[in-house]
PDB file of N, CA and C in Angstrom:
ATOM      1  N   UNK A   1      51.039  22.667 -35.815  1.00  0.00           N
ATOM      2  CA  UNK A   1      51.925  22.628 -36.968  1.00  0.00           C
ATOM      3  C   UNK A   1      52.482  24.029 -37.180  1.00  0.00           C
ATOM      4  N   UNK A   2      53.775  24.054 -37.226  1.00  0.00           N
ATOM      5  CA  UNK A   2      54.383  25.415 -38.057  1.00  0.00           C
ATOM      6  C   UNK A   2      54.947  25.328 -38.902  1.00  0.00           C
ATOM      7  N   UNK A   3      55.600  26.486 -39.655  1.00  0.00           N
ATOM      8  CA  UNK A   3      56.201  26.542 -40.778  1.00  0.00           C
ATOM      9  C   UNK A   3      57.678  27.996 -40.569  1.00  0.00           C
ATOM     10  N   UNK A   4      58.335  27.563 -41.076  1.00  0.00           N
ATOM     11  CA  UNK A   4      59.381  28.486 -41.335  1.00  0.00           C
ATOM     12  C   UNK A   4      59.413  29.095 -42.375  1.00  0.00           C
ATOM     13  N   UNK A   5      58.951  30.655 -42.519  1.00  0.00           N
ATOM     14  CA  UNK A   5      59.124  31.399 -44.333  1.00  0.00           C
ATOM     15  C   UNK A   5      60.267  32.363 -43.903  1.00  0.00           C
ATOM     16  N   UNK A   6      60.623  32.537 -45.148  1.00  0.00           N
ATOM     17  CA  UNK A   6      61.168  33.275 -45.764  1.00  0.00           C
ATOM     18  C   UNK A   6      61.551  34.512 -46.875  1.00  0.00           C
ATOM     19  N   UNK A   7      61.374  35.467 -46.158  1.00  0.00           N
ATOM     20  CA  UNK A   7      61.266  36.104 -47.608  1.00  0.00           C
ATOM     21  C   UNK A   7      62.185  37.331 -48.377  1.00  0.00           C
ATOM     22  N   UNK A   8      62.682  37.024 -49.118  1.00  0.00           N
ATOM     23  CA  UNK A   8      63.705  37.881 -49.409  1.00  0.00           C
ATOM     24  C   UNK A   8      63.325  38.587 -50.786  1.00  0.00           C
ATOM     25  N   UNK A   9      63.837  40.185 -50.722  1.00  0.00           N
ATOM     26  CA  UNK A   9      63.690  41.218 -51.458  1.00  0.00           C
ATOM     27  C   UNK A   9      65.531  41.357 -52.628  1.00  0.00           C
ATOM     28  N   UNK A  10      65.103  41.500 -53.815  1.00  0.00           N
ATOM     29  CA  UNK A  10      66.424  41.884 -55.082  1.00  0.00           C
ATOM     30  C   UNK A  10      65.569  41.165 -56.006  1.00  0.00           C
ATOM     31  N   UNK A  11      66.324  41.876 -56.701  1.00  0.00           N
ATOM     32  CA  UNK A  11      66.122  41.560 -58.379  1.00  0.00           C
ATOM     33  C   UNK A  11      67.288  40.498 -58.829  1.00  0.00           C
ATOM     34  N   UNK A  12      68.542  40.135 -59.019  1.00  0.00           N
ATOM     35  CA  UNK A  12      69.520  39.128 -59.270  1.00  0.00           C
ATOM     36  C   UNK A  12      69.696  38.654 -58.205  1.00  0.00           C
ATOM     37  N   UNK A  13      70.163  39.258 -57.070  1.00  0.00           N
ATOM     38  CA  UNK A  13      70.602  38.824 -55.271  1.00  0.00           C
ATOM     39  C   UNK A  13      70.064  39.133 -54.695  1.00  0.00           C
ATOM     40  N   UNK A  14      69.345  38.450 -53.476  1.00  0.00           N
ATOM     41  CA  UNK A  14      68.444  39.242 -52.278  1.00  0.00           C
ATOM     42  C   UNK A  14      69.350  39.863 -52.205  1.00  0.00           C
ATOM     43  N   UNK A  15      68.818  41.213 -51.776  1.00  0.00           N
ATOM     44  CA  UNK A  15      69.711  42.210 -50.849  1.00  0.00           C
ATOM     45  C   UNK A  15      68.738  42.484 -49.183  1.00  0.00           C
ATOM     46  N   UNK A  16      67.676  42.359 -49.138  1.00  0.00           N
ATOM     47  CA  UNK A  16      67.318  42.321 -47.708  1.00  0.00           C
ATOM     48  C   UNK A  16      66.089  40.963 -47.726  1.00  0.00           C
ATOM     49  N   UNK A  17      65.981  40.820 -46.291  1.00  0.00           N
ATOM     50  CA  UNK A  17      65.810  39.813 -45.538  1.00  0.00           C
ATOM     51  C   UNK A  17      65.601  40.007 -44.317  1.00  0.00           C
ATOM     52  N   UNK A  18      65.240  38.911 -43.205  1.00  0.00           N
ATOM     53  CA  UNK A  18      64.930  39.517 -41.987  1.00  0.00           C
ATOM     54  C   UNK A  18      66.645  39.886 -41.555  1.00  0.00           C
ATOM     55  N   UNK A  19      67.772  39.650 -41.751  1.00  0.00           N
ATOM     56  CA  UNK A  19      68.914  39.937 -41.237  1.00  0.00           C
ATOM     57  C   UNK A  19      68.590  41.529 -41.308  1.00  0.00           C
ATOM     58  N   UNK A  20      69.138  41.994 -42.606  1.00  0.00           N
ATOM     59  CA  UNK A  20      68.732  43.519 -42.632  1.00  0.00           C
ATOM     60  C   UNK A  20      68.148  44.248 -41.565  1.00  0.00           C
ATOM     61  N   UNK A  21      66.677  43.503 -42.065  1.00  0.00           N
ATOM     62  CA  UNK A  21      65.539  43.853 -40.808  1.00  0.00           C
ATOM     63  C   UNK A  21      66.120  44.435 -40.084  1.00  0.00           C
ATOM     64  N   UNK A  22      66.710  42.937 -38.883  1.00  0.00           N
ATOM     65  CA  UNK A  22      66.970  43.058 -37.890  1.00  0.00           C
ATOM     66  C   UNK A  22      68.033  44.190 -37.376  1.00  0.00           C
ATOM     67  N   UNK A  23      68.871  44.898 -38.388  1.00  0.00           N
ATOM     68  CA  UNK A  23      70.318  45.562 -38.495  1.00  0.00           C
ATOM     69  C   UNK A  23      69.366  47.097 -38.192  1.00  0.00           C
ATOM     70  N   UNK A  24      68.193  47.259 -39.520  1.00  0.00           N
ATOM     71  CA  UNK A  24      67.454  48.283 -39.360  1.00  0.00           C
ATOM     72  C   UNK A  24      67.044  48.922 -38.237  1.00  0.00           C
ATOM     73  N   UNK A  25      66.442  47.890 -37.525  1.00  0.00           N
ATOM     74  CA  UNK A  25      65.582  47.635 -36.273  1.00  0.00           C
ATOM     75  C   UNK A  25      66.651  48.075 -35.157  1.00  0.00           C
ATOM     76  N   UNK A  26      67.716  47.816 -35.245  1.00  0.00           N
ATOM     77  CA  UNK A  26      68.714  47.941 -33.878  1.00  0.00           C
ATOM     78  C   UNK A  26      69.299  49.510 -34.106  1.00  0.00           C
ATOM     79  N   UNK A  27      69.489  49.212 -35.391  1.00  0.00           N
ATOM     80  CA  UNK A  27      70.124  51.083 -35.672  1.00  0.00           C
ATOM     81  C   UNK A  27      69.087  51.839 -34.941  1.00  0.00           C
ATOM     82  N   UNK A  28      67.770  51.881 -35.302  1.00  0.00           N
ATOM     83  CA  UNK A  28      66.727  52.827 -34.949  1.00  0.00           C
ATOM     84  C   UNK A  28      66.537  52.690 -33.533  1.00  0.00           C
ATOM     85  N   UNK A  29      67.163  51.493 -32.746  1.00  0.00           N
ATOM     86  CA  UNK A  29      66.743  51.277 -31.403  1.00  0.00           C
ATOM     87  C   UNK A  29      67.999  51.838 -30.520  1.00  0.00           C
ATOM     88  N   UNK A  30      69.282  51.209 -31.443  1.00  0.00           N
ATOM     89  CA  UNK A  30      70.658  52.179 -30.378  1.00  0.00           C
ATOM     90  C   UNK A  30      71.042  53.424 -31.000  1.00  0.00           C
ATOM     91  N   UNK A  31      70.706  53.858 -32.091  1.00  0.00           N
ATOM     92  CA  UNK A  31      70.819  55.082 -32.514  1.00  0.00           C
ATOM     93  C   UNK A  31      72.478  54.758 -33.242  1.00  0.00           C
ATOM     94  N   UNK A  32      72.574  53.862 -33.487  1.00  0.00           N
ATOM     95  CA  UNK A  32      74.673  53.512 -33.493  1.00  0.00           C
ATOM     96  C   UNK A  32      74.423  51.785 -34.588  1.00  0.00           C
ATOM     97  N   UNK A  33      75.276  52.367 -35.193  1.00  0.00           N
ATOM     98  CA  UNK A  33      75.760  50.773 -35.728  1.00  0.00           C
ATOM     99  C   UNK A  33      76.465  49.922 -35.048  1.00  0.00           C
ATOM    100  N   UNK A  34      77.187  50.549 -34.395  1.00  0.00           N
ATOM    101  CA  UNK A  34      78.440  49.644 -33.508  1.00  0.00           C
ATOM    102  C   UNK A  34      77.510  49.276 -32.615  1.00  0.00           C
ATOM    103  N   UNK A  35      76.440  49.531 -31.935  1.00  0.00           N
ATOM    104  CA  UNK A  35      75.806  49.140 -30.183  1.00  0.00           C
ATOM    105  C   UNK A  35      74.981  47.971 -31.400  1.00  0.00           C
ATOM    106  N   UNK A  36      74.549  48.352 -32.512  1.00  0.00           N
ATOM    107  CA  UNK A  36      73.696  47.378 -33.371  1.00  0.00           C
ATOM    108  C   UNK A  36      74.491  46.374 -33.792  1.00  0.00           C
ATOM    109  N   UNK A  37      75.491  46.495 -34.270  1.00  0.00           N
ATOM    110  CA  UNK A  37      76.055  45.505 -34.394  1.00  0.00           C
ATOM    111  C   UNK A  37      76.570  44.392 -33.242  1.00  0.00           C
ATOM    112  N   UNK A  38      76.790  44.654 -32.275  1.00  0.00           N
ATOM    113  CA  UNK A  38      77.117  44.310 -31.147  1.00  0.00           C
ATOM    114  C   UNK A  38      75.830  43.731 -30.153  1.00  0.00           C
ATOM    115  N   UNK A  39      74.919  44.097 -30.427  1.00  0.00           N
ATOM    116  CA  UNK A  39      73.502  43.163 -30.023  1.00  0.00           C
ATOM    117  C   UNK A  39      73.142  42.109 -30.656  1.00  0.00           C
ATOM    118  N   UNK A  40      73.521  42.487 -32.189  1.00  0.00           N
ATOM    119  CA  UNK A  40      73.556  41.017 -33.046  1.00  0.00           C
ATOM    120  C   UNK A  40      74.461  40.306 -33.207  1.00  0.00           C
ATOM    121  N   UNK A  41      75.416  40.404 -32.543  1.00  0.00           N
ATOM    122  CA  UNK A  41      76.447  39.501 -32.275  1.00  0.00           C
ATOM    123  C   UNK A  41      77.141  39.870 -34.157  1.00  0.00           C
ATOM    124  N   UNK A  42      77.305  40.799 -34.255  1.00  0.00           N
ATOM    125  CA  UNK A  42      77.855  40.811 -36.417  1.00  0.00           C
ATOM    126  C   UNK A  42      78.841  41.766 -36.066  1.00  0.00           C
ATOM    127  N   UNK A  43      80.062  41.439 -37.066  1.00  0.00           N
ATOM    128  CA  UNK A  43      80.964  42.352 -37.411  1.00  0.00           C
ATOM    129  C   UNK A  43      80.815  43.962 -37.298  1.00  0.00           C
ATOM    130  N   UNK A  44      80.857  44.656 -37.678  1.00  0.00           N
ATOM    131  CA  UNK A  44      80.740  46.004 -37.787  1.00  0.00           C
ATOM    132  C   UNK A  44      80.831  46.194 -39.518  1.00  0.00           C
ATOM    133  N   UNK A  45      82.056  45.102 -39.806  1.00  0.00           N
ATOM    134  CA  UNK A  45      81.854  45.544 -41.451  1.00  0.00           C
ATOM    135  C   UNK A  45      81.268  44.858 -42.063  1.00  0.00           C
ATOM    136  N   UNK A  46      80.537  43.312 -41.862  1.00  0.00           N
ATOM    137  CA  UNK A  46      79.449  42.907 -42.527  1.00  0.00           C
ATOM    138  C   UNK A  46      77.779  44.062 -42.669  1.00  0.00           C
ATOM    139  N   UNK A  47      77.971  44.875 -41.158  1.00  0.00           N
ATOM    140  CA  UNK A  47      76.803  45.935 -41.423  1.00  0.00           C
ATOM    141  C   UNK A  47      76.936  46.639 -42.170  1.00  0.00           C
ATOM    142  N   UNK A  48      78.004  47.510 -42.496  1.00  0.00           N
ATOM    143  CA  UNK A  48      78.324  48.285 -43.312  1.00  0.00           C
ATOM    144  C   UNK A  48      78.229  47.855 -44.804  1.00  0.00           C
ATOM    145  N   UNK A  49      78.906  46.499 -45.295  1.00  0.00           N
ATOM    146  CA  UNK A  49      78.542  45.833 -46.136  1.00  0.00           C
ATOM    147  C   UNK A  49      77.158  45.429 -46.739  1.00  0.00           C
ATOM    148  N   UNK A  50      76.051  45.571 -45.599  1.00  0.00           N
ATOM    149  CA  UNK A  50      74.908  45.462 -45.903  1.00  0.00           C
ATOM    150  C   UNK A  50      73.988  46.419 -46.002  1.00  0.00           C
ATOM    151  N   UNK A  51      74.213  47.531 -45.456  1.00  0.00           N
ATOM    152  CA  UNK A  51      73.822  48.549 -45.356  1.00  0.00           C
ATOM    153  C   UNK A  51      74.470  49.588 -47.014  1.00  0.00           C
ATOM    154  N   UNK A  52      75.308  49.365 -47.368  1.00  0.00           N
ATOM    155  CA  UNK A  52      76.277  49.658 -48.389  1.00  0.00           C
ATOM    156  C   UNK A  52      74.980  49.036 -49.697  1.00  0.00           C
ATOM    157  N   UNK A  53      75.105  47.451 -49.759  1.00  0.00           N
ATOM    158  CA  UNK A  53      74.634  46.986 -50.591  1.00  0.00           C
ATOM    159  C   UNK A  53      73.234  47.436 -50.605  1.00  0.00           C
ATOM    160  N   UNK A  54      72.373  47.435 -49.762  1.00  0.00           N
ATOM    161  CA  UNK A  54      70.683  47.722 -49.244  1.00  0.00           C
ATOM    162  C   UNK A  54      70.583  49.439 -50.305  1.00  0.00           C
ATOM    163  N   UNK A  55      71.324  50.322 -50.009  1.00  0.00           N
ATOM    164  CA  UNK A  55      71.817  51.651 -50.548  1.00  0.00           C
ATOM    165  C   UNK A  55      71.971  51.429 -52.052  1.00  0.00           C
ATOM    166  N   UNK A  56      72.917  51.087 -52.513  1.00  0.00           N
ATOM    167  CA  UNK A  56      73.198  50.514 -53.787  1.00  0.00           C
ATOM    168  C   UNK A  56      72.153  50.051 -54.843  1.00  0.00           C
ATOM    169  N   UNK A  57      70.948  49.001 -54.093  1.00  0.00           N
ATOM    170  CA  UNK A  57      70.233  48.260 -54.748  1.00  0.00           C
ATOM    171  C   UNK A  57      68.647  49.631 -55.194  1.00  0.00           C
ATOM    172  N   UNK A  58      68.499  49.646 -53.508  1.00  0.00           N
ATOM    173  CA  UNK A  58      67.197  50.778 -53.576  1.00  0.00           C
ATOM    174  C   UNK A  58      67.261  51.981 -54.096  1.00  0.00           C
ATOM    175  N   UNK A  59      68.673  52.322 -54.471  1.00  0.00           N
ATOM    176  CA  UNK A  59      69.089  53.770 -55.171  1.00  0.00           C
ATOM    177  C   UNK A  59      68.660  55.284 -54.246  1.00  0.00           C
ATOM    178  N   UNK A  60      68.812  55.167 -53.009  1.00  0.00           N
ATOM    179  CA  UNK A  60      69.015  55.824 -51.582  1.00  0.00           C
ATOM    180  C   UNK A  60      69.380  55.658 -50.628  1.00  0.00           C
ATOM    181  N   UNK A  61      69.628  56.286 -49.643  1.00  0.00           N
ATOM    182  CA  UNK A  61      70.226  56.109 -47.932  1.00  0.00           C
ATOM    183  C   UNK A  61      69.402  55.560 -47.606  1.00  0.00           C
ATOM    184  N   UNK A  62      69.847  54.652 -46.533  1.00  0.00           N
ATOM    185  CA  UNK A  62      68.456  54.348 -45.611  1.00  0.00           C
ATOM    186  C   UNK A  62      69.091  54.716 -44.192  1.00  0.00           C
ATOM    187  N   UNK A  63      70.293  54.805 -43.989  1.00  0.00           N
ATOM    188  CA  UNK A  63      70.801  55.154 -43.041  1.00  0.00           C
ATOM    189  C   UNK A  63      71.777  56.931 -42.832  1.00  0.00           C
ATOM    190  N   UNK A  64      71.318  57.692 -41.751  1.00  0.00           N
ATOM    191  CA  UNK A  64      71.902  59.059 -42.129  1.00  0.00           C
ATOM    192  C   UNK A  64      73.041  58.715 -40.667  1.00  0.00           C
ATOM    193  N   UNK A  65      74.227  59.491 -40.787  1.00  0.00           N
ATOM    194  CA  UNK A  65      75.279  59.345 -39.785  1.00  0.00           C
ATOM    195  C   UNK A  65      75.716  60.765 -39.400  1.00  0.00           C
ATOM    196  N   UNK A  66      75.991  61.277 -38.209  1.00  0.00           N
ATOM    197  CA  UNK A  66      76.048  61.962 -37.686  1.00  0.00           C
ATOM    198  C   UNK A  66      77.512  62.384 -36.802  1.00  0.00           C
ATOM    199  N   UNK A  67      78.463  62.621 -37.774  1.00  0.00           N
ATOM    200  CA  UNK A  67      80.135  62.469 -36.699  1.00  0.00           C
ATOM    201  C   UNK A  67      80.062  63.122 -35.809  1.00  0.00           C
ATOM    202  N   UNK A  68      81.338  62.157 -34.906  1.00  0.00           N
ATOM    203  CA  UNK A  68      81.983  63.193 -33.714  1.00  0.00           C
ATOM    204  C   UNK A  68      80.777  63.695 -32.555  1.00  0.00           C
ATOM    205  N   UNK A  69      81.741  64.403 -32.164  1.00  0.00           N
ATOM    206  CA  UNK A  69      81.526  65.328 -30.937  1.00  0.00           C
ATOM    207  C   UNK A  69      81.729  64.579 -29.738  1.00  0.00           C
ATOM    208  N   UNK A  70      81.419  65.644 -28.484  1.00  0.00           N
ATOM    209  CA  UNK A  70      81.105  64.625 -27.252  1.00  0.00           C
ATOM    210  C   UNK A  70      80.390  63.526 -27.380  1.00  0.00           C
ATOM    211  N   UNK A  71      79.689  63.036 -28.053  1.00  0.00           N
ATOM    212  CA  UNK A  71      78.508  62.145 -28.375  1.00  0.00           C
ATOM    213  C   UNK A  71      79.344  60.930 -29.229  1.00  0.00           C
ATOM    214  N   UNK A  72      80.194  61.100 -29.340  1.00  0.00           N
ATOM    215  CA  UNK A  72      80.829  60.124 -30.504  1.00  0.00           C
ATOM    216  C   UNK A  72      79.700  60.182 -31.985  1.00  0.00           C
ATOM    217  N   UNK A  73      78.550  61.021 -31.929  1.00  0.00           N
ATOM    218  CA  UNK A  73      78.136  61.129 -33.231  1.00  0.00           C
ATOM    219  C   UNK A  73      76.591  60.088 -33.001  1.00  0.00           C
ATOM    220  N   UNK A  74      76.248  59.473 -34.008  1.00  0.00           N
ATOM    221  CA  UNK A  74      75.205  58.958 -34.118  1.00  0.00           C
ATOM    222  C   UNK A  74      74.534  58.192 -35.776  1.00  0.00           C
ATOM    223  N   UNK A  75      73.928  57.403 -36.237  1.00  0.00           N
ATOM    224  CA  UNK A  75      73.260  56.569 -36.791  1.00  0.00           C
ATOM    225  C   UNK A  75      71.663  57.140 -36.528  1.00  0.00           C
ATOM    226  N   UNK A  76      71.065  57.383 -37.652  1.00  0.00           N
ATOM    227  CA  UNK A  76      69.607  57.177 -37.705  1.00  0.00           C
ATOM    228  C   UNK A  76      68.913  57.223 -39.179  1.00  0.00           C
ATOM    229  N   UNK A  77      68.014  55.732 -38.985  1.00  0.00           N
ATOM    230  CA  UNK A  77      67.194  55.388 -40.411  1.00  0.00           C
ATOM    231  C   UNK A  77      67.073  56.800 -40.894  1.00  0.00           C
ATOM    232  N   UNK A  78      67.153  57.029 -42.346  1.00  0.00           N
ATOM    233  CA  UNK A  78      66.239  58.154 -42.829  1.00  0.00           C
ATOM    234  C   UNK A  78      65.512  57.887 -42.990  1.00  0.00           C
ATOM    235  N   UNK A  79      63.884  58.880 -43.585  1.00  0.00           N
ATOM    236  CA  UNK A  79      62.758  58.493 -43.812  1.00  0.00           C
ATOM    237  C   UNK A  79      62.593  57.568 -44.685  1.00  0.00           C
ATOM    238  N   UNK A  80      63.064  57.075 -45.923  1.00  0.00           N
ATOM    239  CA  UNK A  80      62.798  56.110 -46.438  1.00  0.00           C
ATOM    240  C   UNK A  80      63.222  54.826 -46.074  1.00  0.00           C
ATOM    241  N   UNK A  81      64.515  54.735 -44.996  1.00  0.00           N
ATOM    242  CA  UNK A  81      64.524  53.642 -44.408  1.00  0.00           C
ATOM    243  C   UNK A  81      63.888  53.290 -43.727  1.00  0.00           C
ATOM    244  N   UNK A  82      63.100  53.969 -42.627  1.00  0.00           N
ATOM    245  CA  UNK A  82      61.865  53.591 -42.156  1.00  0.00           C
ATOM    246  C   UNK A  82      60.957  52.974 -42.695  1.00  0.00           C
ATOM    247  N   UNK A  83      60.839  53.889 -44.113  1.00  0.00           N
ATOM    248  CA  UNK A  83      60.035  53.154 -45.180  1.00  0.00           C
ATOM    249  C   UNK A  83      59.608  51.714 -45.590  1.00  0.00           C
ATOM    250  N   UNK A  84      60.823  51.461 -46.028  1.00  0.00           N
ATOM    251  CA  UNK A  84      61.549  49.617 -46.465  1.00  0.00           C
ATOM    252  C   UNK A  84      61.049  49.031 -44.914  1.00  0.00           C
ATOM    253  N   UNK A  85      61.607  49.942 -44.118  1.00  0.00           N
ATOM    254  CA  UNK A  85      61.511  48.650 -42.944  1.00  0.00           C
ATOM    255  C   UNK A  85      60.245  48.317 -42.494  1.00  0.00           C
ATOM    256  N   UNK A  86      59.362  49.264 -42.549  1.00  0.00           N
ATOM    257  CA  UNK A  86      57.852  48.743 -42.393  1.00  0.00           C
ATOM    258  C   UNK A  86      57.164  48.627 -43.535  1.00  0.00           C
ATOM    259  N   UNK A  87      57.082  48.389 -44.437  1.00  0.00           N
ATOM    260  CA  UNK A  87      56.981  47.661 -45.630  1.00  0.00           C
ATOM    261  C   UNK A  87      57.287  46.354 -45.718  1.00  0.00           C
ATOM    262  N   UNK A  88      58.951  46.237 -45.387  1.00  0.00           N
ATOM    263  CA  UNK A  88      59.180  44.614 -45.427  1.00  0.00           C
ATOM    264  C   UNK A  88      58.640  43.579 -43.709  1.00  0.00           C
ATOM    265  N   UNK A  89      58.533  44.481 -42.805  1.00  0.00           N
ATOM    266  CA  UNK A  89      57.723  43.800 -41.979  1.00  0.00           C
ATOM    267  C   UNK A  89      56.564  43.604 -41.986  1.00  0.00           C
ATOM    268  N   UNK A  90      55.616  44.204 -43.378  1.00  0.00           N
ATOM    269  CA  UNK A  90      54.432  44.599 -43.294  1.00  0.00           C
ATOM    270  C   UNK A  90      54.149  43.089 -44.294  1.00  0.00           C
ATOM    271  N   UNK A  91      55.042  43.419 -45.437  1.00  0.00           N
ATOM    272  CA  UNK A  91      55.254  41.922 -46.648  1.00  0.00           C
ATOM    273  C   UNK A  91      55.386  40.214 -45.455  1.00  0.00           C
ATOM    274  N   UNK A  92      56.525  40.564 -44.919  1.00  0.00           N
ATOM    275  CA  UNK A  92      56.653  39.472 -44.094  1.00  0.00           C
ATOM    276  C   UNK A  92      55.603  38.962 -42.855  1.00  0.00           C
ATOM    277  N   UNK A  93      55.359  39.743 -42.406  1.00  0.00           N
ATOM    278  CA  UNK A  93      53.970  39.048 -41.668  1.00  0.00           C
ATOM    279  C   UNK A  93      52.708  38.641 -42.421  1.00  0.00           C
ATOM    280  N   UNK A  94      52.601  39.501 -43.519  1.00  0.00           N
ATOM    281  CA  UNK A  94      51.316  38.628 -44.375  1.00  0.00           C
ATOM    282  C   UNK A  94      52.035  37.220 -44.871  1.00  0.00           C
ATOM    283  N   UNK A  95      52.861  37.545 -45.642  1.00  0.00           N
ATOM    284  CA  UNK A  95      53.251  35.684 -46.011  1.00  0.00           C
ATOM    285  C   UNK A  95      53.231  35.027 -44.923  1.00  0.00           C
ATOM    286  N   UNK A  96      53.508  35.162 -43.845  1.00  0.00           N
ATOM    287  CA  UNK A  96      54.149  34.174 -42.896  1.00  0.00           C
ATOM    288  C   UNK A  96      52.490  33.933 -42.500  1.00  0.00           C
ATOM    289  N   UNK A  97      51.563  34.663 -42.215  1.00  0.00           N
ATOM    290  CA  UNK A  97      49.844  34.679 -42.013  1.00  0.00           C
ATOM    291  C   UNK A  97      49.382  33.605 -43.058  1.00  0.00           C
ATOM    292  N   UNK A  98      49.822  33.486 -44.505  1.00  0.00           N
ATOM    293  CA  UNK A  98      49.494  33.014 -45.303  1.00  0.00           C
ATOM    294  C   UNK A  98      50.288  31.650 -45.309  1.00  0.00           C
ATOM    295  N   UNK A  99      51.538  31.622 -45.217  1.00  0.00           N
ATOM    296  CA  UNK A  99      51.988  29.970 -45.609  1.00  0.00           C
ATOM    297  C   UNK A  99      51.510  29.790 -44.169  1.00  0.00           C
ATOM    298  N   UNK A 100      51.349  30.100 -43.125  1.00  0.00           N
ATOM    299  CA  UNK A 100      50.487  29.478 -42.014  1.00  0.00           C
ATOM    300  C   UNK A 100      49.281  28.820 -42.138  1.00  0.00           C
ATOM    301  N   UNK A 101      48.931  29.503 -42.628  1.00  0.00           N
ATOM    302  CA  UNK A 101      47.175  29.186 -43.264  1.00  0.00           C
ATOM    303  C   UNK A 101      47.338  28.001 -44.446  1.00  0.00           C
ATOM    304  N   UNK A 102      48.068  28.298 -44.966  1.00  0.00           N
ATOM    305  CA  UNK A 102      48.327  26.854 -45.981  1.00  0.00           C
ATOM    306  C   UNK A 102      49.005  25.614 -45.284  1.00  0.00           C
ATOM    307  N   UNK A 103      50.031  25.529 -44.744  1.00  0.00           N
ATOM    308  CA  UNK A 103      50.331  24.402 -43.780  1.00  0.00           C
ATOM    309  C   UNK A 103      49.043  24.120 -43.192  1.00  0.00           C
ATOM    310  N   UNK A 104      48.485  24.445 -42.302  1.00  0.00           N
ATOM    311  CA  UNK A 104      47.524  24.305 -41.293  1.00  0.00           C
ATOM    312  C   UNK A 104      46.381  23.772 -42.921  1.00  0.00           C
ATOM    313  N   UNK A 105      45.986  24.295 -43.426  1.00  0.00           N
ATOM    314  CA  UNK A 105      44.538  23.473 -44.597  1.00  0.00           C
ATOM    315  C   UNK A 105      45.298  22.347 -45.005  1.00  0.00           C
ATOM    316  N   UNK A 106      46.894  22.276 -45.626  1.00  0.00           N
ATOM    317  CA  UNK A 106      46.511  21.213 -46.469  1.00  0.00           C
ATOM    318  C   UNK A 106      47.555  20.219 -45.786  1.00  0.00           C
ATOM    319  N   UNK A 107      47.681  20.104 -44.591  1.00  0.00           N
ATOM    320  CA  UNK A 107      48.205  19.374 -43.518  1.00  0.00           C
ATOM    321  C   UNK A 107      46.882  18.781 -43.128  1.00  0.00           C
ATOM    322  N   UNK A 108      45.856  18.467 -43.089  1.00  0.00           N
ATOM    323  CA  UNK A 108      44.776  18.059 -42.449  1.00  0.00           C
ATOM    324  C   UNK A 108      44.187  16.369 -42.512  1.00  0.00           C
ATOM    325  N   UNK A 109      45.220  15.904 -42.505  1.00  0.00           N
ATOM    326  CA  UNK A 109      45.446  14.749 -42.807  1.00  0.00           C
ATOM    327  C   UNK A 109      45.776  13.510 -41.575  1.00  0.00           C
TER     328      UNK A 109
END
């Protein structure tokens, strides 16, 4: 038996979720929004849009940007985005441990 959770972080509107997550996760892995966006198959300005809103809600960066140069520049979590992001993977694997554990007891039928 499995279960599908969900869990989303805001006070009026989620503002993150595993989407985020996942946006977090790619920034820190291509160093770039655009290579991140482009692995997740997403706009460039829905990231920005989310990344915008994520900023907005938590009342800090989570993302620092780096223009130009030979390098075309660069994307990287700041420390508190790191923060959120292992935090909310840390939140999300216990629930998902837990409504597991509840499907599985009171499925026993």
């Amino acid at each position: 038996m499995w279960c599908i959770t969900r869990v989303k972080i805001g006070n009026n509107k989620p503002f993150f979720s595993t989407g985020p997550m996942e946006l977090l996760e790619k920034i820190e892995t291509y160093s770039s929004i655009k290579k991140a966006t482009e692995a997740m198959k997403m706009s460039y300005v829905k990231a920005l849009r989310i990344i915008r809103v994520m900023e907005e809600e938590l009342g800090f960066p989570v993302v620092i940007s780096e223009k130009g140069g030979s390098n075309y520049g660069s994307t990287k979590l700041t420390e508190k985005g790191r923060q959120v992001l292992t935090a909310y993977a840390e939140i999300y694997a216990d629930v998902s441990r837990y409504a597991e554990k509840q499907v599985r007891e009171k499925f026993r039928f």
